[in-house]
PDB file of N, CA and C in Angstrom:
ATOM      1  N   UNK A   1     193.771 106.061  97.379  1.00  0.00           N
ATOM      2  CA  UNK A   1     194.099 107.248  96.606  1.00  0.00           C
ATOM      3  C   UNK A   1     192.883 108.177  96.591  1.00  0.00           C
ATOM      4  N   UNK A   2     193.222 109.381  96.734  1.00  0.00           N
ATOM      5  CA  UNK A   2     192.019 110.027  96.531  1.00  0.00           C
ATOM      6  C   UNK A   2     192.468 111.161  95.423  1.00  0.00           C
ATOM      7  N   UNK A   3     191.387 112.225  95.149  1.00  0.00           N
ATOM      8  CA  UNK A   3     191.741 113.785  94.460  1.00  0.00           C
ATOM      9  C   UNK A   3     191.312 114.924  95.146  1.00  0.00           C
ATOM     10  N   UNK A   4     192.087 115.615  95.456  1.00  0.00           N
ATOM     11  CA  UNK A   4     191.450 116.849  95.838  1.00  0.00           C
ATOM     12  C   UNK A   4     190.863 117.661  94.874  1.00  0.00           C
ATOM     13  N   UNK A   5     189.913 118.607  95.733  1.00  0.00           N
ATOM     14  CA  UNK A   5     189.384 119.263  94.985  1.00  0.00           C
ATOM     15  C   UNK A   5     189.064 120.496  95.754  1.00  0.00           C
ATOM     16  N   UNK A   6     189.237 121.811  94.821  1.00  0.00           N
ATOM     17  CA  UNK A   6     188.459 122.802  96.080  1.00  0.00           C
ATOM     18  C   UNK A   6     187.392 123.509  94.921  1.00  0.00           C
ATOM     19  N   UNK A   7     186.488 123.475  96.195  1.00  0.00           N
ATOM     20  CA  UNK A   7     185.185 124.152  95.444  1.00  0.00           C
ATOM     21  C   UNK A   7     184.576 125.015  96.335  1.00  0.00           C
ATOM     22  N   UNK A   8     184.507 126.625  94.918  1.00  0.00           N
ATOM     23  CA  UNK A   8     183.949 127.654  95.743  1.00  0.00           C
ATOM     24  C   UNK A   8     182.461 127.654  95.956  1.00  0.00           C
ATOM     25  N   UNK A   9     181.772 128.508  96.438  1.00  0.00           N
ATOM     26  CA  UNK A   9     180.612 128.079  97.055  1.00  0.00           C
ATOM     27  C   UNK A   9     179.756 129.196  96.864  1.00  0.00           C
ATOM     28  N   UNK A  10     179.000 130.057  95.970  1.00  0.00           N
ATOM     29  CA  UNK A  10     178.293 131.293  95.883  1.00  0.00           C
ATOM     30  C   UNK A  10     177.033 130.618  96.797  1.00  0.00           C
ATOM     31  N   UNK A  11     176.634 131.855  97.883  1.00  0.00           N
ATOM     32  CA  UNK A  11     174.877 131.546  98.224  1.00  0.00           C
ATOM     33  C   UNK A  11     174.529 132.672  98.226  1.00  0.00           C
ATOM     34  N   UNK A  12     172.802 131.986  98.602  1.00  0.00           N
ATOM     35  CA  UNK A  12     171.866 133.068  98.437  1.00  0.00           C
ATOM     36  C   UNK A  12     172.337 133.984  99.552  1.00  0.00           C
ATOM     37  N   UNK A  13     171.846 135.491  99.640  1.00  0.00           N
ATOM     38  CA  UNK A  13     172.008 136.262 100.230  1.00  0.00           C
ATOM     39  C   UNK A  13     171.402 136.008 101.662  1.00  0.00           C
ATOM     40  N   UNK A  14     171.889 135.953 102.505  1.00  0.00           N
ATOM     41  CA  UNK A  14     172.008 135.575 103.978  1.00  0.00           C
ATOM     42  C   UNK A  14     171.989 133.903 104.634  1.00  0.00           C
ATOM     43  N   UNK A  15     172.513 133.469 103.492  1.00  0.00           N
ATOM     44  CA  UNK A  15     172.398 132.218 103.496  1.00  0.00           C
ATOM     45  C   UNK A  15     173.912 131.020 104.100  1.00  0.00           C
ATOM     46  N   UNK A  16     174.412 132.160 104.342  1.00  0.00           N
ATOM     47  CA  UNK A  16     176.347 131.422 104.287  1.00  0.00           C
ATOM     48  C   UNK A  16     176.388 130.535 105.517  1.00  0.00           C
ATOM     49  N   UNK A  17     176.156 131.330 106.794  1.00  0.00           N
ATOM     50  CA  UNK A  17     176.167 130.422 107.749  1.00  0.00           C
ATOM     51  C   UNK A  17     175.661 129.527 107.721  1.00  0.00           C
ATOM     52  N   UNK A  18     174.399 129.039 107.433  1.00  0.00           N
ATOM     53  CA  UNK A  18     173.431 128.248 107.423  1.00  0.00           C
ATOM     54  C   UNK A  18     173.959 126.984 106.420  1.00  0.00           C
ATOM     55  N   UNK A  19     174.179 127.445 105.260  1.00  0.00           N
ATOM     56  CA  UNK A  19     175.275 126.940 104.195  1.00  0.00           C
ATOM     57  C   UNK A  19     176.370 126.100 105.018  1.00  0.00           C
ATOM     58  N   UNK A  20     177.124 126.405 105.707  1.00  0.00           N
ATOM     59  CA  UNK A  20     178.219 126.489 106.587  1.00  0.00           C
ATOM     60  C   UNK A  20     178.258 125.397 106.749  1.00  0.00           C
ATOM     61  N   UNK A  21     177.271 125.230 108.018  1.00  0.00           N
ATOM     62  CA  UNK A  21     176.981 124.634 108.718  1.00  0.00           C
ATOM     63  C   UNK A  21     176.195 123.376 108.164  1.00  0.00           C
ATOM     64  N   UNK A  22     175.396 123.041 106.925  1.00  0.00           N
ATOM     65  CA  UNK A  22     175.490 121.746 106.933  1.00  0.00           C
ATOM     66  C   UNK A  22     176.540 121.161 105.972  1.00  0.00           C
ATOM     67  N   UNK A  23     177.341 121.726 105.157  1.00  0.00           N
ATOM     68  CA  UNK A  23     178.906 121.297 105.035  1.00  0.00           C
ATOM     69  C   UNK A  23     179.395 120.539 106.308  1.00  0.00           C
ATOM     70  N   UNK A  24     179.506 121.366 107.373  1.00  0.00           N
ATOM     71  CA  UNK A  24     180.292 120.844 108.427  1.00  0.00           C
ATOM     72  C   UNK A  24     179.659 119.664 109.156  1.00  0.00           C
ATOM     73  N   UNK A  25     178.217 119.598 109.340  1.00  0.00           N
ATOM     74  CA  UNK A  25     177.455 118.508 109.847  1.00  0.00           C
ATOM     75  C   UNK A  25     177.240 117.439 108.899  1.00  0.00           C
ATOM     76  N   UNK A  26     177.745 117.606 107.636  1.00  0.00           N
ATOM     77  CA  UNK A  26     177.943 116.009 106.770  1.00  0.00           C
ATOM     78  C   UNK A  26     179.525 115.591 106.619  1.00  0.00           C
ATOM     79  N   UNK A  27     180.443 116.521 107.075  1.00  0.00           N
ATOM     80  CA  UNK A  27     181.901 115.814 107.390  1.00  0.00           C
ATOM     81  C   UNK A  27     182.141 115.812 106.329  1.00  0.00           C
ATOM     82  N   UNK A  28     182.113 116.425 104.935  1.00  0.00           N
ATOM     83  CA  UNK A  28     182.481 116.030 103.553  1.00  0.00           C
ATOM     84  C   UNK A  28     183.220 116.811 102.958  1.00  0.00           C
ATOM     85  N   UNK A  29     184.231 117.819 104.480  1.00  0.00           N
ATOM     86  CA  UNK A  29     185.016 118.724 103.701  1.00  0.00           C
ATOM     87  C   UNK A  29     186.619 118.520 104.781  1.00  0.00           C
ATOM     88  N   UNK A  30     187.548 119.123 104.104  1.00  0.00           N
ATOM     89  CA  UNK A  30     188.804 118.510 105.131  1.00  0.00           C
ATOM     90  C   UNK A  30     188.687 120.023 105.860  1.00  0.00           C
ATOM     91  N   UNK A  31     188.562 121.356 104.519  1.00  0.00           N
ATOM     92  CA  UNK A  31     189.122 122.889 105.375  1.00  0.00           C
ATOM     93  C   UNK A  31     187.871 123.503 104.510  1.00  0.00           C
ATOM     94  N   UNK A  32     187.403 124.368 105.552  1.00  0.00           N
ATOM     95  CA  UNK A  32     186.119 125.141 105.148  1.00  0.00           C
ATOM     96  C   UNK A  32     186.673 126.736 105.147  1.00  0.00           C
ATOM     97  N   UNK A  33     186.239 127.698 104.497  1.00  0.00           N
ATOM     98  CA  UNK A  33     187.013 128.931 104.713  1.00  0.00           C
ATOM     99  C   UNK A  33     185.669 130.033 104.438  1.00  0.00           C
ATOM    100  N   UNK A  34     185.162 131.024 105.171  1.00  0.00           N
ATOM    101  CA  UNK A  34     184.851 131.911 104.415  1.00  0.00           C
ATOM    102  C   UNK A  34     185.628 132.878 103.573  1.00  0.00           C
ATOM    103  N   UNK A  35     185.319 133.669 102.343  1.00  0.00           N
ATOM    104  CA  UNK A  35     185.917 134.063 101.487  1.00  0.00           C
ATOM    105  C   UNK A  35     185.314 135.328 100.976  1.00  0.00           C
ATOM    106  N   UNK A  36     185.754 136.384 100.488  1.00  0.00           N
ATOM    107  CA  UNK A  36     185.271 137.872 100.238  1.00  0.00           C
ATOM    108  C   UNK A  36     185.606 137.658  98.617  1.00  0.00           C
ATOM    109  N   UNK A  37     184.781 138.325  97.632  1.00  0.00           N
ATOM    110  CA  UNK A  37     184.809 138.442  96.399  1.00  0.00           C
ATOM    111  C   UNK A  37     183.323 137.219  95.886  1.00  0.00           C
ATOM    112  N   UNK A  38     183.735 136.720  94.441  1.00  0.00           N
ATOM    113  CA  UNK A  38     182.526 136.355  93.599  1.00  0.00           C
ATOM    114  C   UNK A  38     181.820 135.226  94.599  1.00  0.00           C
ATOM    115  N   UNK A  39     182.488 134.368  95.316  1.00  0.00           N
ATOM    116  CA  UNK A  39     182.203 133.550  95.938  1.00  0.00           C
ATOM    117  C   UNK A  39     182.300 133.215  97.431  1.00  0.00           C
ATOM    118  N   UNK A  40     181.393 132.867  98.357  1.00  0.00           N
ATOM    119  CA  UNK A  40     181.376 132.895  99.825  1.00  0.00           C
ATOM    120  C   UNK A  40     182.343 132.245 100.327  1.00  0.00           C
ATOM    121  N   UNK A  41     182.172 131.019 100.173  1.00  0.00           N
ATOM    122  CA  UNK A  41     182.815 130.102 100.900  1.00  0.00           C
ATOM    123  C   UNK A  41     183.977 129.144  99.992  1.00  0.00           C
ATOM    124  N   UNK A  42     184.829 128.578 100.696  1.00  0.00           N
ATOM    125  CA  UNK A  42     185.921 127.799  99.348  1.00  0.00           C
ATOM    126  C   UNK A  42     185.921 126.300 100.896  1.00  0.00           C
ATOM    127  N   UNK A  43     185.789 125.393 100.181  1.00  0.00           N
ATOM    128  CA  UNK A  43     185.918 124.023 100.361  1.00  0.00           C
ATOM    129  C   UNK A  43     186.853 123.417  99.827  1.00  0.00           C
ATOM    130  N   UNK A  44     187.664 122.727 100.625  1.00  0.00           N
ATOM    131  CA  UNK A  44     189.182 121.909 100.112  1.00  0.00           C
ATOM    132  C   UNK A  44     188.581 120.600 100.765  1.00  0.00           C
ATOM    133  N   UNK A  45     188.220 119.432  99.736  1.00  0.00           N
ATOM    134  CA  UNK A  45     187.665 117.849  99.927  1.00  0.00           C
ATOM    135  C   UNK A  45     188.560 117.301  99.381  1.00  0.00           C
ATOM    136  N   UNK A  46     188.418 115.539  99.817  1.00  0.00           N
ATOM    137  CA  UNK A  46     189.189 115.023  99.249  1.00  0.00           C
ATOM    138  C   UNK A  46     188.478 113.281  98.724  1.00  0.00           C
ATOM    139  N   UNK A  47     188.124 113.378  97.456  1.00  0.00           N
ATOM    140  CA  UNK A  47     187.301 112.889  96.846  1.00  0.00           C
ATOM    141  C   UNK A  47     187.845 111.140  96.867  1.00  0.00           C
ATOM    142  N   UNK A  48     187.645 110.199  97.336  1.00  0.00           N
ATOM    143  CA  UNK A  48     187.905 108.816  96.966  1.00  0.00           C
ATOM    144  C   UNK A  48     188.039 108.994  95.318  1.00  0.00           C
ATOM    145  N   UNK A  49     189.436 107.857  95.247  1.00  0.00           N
ATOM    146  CA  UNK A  49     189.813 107.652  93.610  1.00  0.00           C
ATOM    147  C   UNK A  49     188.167 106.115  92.624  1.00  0.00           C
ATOM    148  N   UNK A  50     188.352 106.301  93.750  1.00  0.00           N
ATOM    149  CA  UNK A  50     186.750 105.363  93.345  1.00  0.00           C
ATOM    150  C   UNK A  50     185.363 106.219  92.614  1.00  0.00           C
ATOM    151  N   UNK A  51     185.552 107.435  93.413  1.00  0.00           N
ATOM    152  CA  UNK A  51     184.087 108.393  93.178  1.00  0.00           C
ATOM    153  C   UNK A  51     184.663 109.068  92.261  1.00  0.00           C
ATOM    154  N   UNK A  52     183.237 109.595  91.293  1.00  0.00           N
ATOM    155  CA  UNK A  52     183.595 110.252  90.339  1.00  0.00           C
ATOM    156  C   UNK A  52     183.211 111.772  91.296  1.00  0.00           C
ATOM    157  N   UNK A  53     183.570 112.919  90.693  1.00  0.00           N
ATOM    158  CA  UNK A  53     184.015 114.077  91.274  1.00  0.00           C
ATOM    159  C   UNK A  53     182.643 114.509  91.004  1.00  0.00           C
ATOM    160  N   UNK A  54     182.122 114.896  89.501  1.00  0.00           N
ATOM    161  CA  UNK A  54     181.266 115.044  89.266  1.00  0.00           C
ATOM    162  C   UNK A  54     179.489 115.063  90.591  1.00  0.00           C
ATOM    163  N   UNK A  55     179.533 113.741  90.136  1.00  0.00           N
ATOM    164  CA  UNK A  55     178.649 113.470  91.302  1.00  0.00           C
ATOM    165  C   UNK A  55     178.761 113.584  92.500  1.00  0.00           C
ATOM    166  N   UNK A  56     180.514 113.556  93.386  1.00  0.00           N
ATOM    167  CA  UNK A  56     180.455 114.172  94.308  1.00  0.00           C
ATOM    168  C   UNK A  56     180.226 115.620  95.000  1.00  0.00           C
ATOM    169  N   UNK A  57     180.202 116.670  94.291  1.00  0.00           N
ATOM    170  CA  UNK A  57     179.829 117.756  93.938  1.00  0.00           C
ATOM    171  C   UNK A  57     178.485 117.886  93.985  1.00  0.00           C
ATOM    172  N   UNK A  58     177.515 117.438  92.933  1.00  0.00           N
ATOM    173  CA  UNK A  58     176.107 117.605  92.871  1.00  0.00           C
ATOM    174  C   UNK A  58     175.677 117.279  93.932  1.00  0.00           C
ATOM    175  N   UNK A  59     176.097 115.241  94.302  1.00  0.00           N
ATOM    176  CA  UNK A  59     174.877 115.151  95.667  1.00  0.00           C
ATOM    177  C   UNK A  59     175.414 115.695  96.634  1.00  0.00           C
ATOM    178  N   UNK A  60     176.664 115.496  97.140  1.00  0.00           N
ATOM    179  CA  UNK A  60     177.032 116.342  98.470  1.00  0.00           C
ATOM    180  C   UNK A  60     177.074 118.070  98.699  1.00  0.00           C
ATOM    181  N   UNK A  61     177.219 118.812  97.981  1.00  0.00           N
ATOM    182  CA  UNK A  61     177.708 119.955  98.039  1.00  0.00           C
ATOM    183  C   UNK A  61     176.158 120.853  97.319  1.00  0.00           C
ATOM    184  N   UNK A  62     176.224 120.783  95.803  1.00  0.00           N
ATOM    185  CA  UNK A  62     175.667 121.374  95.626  1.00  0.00           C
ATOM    186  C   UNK A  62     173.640 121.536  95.628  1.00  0.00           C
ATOM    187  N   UNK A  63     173.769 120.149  96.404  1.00  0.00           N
ATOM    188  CA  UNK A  63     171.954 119.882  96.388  1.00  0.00           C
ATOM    189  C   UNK A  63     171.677 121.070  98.076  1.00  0.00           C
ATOM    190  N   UNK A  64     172.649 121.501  98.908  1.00  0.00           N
ATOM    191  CA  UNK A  64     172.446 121.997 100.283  1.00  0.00           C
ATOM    192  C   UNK A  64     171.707 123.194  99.853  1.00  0.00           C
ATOM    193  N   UNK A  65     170.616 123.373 100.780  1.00  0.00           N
ATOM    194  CA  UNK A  65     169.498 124.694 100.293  1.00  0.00           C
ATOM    195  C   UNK A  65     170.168 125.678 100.866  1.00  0.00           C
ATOM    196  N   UNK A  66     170.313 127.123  99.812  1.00  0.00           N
ATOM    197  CA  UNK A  66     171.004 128.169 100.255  1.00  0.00           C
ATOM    198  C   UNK A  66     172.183 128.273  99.148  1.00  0.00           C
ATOM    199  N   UNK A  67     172.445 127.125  98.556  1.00  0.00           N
ATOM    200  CA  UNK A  67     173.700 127.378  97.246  1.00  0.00           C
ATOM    201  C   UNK A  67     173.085 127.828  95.919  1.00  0.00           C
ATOM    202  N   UNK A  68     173.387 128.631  95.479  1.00  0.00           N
ATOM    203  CA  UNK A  68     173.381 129.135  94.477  1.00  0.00           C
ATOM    204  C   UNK A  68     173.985 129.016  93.209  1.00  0.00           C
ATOM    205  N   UNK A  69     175.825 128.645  93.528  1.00  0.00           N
ATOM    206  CA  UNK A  69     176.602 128.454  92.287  1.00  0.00           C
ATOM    207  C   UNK A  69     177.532 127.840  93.255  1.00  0.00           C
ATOM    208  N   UNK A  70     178.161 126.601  92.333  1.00  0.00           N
ATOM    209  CA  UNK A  70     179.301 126.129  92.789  1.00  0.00           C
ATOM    210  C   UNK A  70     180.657 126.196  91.321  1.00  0.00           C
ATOM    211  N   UNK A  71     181.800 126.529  92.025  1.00  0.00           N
ATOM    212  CA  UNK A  71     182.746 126.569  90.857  1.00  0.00           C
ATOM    213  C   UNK A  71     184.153 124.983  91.575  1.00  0.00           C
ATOM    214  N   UNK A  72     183.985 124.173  90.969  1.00  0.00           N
ATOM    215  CA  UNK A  72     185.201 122.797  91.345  1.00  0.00           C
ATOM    216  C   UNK A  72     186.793 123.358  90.661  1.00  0.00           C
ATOM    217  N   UNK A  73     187.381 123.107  90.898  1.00  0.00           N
ATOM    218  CA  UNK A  73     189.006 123.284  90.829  1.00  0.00           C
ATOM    219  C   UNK A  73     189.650 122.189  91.053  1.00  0.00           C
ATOM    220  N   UNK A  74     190.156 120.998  90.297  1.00  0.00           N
ATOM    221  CA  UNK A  74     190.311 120.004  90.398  1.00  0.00           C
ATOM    222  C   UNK A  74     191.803 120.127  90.960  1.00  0.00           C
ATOM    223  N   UNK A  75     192.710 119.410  91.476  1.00  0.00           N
ATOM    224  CA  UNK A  75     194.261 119.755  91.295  1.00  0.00           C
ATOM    225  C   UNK A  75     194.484 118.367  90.768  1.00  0.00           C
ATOM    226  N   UNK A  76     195.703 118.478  90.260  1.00  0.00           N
ATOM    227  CA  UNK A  76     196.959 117.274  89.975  1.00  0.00           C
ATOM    228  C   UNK A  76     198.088 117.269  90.569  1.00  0.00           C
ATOM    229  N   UNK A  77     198.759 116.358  90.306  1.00  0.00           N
ATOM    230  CA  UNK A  77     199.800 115.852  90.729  1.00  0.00           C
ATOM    231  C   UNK A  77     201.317 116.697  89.941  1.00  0.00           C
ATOM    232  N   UNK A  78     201.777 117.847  89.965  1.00  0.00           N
ATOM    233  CA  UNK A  78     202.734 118.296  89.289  1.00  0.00           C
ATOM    234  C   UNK A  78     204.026 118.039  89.252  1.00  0.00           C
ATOM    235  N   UNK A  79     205.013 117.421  90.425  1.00  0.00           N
ATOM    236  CA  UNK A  79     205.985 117.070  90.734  1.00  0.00           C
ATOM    237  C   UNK A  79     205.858 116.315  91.535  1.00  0.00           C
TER     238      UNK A  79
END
């Protein structure tokens, strides 16, 4: 079982690609998107029901040099 999650991605100013790109070289995202408005990039992961979300977030995502702000969006299960 896992949870998805999508999390947007604010960086520093000229920082996105670079950003990008070690997202994509640690494999820890299913769909990567760049994005126009408050936030660069939006990440759709899919978190093991084992891991807490929390911490998956901090060490994977938000420790990458060049992030600035991360916003998580958890989903559920509605129907």
């Amino acid at each position: 079982m896992t949870t998805c999650v999508f999390v947007q991605i604010r960086c520093k100013p000229g920082t996105t690609y670079a950003v990008a790109e070690q997202i994509a070289l640690r494999e820890i995202h299913s769909e990567l998107y760049s994005t126009s408005g408050e936030y660069d990039l939006l990440m759709k992961a899919y978190v093991p029901a084992t891991s807490d979300v929390g911490h998956f977030v901090n060490e994977s995502v938000a420790g990458i040099e060049g992030i600035e702000r991360t916003m998580t969006t958890l989903t559920f299960k509605a129907f």
